[in-house]
PDB file of N, CA and C in Angstrom:
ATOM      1  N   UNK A   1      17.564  18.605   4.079  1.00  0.00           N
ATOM      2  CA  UNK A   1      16.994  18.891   5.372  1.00  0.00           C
ATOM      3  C   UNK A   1      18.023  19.562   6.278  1.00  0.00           C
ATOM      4  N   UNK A   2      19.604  19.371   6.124  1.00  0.00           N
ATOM      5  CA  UNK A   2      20.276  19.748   7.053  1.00  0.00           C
ATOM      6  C   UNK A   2      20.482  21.338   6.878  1.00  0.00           C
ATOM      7  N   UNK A   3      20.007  21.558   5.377  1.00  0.00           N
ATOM      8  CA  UNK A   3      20.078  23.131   5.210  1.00  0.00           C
ATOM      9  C   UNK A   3      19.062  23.834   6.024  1.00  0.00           C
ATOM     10  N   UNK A   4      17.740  23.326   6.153  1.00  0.00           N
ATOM     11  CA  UNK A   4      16.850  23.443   6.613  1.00  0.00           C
ATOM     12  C   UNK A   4      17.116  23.890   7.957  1.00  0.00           C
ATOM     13  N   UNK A   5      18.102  23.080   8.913  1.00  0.00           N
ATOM     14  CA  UNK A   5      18.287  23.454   9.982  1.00  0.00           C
ATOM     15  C   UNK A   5      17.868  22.010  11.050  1.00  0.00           C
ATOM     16  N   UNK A   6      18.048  20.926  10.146  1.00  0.00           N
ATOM     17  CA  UNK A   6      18.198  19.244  10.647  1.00  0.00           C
ATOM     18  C   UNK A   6      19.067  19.130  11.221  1.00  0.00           C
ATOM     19  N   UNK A   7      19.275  18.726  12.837  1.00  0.00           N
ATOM     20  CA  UNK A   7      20.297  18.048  13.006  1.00  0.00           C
ATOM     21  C   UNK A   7      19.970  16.413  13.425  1.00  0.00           C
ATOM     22  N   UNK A   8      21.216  15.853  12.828  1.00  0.00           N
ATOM     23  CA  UNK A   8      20.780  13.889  13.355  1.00  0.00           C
ATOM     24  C   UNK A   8      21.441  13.793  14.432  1.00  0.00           C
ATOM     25  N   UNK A   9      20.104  12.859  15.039  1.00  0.00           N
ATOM     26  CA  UNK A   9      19.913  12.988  16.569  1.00  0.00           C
ATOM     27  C   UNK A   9      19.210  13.539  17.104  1.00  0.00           C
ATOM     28  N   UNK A  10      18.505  14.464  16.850  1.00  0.00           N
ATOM     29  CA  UNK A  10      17.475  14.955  17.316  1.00  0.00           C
ATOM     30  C   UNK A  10      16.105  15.444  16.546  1.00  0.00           C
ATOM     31  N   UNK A  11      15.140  15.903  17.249  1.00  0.00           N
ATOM     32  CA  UNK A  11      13.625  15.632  17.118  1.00  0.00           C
ATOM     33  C   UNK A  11      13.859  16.803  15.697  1.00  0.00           C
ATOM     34  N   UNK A  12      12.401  16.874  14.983  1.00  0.00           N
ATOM     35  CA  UNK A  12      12.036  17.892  14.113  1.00  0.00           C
ATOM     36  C   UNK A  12      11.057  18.949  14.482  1.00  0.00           C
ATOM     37  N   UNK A  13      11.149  20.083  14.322  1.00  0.00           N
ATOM     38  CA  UNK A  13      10.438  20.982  14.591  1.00  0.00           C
ATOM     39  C   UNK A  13      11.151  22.030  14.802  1.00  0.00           C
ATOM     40  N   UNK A  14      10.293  23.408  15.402  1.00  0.00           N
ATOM     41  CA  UNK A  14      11.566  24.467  15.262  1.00  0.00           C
ATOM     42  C   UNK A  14      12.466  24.578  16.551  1.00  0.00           C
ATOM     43  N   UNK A  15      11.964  23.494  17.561  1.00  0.00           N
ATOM     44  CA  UNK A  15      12.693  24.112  18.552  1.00  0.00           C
ATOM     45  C   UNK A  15      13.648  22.759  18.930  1.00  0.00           C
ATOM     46  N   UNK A  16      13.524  21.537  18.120  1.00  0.00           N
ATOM     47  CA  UNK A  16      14.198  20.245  17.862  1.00  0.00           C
ATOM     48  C   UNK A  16      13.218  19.183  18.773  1.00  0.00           C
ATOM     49  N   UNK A  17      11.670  19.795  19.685  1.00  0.00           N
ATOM     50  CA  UNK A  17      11.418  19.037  20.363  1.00  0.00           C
ATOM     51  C   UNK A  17      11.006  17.693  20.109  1.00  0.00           C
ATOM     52  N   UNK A  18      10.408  17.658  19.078  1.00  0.00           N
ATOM     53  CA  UNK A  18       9.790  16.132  18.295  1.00  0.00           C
ATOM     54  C   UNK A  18      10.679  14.791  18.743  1.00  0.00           C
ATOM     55  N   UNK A  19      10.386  13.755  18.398  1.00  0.00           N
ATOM     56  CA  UNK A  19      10.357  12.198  18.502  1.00  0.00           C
ATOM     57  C   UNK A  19      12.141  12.431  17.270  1.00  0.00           C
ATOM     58  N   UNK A  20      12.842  12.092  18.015  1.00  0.00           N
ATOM     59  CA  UNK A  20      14.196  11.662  17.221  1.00  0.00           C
ATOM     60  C   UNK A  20      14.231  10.482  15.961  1.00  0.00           C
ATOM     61  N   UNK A  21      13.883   9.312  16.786  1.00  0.00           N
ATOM     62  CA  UNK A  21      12.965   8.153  15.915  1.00  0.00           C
ATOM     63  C   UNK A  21      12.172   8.397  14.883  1.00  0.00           C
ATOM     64  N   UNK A  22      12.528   7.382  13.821  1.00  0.00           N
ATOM     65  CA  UNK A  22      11.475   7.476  12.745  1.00  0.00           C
ATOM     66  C   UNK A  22      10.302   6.741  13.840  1.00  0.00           C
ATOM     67  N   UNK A  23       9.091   6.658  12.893  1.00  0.00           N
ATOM     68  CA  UNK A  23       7.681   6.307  13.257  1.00  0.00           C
ATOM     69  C   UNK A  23       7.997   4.784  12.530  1.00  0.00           C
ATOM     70  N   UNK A  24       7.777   3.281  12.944  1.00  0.00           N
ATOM     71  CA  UNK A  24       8.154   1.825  12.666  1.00  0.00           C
ATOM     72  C   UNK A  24       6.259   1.948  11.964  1.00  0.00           C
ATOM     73  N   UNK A  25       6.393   1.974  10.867  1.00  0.00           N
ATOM     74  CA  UNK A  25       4.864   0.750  10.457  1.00  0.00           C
ATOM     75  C   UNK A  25       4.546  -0.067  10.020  1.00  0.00           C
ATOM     76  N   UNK A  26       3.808  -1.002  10.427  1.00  0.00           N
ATOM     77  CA  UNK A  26       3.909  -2.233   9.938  1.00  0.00           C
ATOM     78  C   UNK A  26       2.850  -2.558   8.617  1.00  0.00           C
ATOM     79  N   UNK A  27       3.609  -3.964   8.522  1.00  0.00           N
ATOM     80  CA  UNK A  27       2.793  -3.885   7.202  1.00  0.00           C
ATOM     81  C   UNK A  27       1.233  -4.862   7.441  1.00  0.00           C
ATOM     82  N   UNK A  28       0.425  -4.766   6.726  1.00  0.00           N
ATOM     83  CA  UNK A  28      -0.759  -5.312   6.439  1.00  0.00           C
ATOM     84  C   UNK A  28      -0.612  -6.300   5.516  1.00  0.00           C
ATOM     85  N   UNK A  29      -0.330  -7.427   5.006  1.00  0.00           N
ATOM     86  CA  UNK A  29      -0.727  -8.178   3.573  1.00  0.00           C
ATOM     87  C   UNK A  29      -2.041  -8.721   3.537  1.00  0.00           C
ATOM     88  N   UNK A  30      -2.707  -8.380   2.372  1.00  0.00           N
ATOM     89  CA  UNK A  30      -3.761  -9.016   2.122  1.00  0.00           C
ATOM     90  C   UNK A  30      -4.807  -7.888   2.560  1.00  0.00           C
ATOM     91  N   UNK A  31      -4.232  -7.226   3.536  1.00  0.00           N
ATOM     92  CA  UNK A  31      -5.450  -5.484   3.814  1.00  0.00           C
ATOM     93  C   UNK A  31      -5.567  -4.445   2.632  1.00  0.00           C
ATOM     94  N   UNK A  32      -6.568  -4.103   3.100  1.00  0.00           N
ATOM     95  CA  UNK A  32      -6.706  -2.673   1.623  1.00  0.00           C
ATOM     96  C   UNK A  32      -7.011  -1.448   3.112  1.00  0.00           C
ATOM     97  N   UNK A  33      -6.999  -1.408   3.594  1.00  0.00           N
ATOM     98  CA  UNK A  33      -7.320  -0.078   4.422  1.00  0.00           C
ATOM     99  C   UNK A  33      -8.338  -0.251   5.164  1.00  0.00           C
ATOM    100  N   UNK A  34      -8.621   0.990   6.099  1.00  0.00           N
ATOM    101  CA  UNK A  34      -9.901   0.859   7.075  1.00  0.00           C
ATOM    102  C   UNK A  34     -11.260   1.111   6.698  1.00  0.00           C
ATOM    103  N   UNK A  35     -11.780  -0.106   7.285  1.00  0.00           N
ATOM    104  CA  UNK A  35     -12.987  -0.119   6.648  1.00  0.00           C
ATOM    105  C   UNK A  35     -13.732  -0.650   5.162  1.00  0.00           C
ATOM    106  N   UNK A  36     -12.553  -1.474   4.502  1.00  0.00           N
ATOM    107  CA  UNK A  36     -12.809  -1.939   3.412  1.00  0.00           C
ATOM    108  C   UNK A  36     -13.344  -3.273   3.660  1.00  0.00           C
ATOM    109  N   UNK A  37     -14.399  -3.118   2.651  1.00  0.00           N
ATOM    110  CA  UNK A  37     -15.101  -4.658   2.695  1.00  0.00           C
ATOM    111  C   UNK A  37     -15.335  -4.975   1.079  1.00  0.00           C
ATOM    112  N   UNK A  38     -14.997  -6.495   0.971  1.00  0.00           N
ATOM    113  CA  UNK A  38     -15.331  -6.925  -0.675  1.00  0.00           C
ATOM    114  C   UNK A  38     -16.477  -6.966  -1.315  1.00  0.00           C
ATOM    115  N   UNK A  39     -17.160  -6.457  -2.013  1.00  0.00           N
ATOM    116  CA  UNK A  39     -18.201  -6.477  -2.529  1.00  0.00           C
ATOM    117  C   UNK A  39     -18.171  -8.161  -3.151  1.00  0.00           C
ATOM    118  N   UNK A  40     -19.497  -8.687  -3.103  1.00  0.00           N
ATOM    119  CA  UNK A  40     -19.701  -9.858  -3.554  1.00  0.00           C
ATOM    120  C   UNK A  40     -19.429 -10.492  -5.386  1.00  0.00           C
ATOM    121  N   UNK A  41     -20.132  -9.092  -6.067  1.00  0.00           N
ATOM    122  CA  UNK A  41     -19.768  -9.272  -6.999  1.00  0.00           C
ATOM    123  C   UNK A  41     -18.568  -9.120  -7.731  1.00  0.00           C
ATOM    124  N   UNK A  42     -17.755  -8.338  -6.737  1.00  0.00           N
ATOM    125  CA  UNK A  42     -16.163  -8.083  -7.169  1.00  0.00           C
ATOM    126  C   UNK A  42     -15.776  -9.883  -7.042  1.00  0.00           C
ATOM    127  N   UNK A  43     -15.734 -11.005  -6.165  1.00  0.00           N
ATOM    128  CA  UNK A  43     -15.726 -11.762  -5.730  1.00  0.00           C
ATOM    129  C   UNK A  43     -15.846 -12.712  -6.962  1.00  0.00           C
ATOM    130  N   UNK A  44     -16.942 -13.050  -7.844  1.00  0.00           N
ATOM    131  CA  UNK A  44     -17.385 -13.357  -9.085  1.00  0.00           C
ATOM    132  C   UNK A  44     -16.639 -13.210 -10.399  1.00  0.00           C
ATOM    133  N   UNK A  45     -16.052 -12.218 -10.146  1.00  0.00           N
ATOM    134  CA  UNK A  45     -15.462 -11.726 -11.287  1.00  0.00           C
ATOM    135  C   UNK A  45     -13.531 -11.676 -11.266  1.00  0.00           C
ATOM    136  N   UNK A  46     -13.232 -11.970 -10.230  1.00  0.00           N
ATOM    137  CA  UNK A  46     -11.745 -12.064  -9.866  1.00  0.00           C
ATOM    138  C   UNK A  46     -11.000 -13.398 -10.612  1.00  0.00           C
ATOM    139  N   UNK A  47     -10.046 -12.969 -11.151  1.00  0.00           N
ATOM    140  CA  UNK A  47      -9.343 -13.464 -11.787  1.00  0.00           C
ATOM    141  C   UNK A  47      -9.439 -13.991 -13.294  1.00  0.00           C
ATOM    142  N   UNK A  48     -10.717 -12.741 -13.767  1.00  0.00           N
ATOM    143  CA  UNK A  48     -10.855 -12.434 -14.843  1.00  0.00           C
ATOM    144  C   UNK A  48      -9.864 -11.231 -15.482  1.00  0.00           C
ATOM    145  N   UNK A  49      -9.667 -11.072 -16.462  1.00  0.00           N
ATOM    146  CA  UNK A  49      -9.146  -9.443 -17.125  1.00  0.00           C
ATOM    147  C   UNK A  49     -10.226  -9.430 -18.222  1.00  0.00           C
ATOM    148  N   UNK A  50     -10.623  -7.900 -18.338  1.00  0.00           N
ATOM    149  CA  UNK A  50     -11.365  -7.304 -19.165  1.00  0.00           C
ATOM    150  C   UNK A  50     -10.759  -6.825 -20.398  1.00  0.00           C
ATOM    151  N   UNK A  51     -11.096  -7.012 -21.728  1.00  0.00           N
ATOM    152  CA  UNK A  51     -10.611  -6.854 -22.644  1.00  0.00           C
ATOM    153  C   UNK A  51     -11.013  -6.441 -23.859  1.00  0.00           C
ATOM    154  N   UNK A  52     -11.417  -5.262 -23.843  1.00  0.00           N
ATOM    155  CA  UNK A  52     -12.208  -4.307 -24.972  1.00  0.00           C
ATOM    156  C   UNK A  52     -13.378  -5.166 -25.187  1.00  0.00           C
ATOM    157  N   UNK A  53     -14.219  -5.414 -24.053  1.00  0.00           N
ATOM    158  CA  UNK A  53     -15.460  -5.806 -23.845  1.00  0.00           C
ATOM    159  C   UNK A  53     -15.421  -7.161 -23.963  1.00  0.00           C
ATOM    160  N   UNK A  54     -14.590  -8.082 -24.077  1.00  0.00           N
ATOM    161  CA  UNK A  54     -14.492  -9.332 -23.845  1.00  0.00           C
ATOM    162  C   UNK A  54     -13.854  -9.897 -22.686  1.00  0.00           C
ATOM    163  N   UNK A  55     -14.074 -10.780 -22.522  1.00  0.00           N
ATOM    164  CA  UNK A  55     -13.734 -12.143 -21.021  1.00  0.00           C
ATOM    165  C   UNK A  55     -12.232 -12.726 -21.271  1.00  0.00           C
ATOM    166  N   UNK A  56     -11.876 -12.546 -21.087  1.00  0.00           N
ATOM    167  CA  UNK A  56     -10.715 -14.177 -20.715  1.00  0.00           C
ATOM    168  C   UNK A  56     -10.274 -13.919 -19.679  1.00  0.00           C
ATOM    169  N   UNK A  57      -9.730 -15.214 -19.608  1.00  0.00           N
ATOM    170  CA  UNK A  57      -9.597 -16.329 -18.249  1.00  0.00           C
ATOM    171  C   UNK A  57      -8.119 -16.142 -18.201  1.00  0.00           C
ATOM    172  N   UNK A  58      -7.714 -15.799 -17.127  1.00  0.00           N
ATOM    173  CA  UNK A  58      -6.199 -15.848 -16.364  1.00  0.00           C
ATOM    174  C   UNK A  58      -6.421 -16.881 -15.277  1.00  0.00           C
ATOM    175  N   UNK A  59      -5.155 -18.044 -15.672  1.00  0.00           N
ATOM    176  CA  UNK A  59      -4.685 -19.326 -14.885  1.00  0.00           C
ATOM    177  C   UNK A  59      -3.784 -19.279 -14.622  1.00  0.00           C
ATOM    178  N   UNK A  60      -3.088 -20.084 -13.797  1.00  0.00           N
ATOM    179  CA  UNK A  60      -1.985 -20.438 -13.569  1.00  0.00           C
ATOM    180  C   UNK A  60      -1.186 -21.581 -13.946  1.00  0.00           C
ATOM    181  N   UNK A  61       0.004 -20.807 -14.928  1.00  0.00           N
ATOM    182  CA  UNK A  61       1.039 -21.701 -15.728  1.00  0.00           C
ATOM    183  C   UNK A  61       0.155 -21.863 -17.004  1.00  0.00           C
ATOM    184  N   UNK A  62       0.691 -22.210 -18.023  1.00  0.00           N
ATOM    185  CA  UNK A  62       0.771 -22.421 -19.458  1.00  0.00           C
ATOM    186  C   UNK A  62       0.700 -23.863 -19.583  1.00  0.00           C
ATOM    187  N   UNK A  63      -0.061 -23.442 -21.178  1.00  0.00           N
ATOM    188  CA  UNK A  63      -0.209 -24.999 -22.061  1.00  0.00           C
ATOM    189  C   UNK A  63       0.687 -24.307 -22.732  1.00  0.00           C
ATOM    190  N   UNK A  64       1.448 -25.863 -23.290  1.00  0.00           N
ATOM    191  CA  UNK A  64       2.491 -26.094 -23.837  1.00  0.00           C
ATOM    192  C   UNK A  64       3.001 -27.703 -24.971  1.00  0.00           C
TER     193      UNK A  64
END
C-alpha cells in the first residue's frame, strides 16, 4: 500500500481525506446475518450428520 501512495496516519483516498482509523466491528456469536431465521425443520434435524444416505447420531464424549 505504501507504494501505492499510503501514508500511516492518515486517511485513504486520493487526496488522504478518509477516516485514519480502522472501522472496530463487533462480533455477533450465535448470529448468522440479517434477517436470518431458523427454519423449523432445520431445528429437527440438528445434531445429526448425514452419511451417504444414512443417520447417525453425534453426542457428546465417548463410550469407552
Amino acid at each position: 500500500m505504501i507504494k501505492e501512495g499510503y501514508q500511516p496516519g492518515k486517511g485513504l483516498g486520493p487526496h488522504l481525506e478518509g477516516i485514519p482509523t480502522p472501522i472496530l466491528v463487533s462480533e455477533n456469536p450465535g448470529r448468522f446475518g440479517v434477517g436470518y431465521q431458523e427454519d423449523d425443520s432445520k431445528e429437527a434435524i440438528r445434531g445429526q450428520s448425514f452419511v451417504r444416505g444414512s443417520v447417525s447420531m453425534v453426542g457428546e464424549g465417548t463410550k469407552g
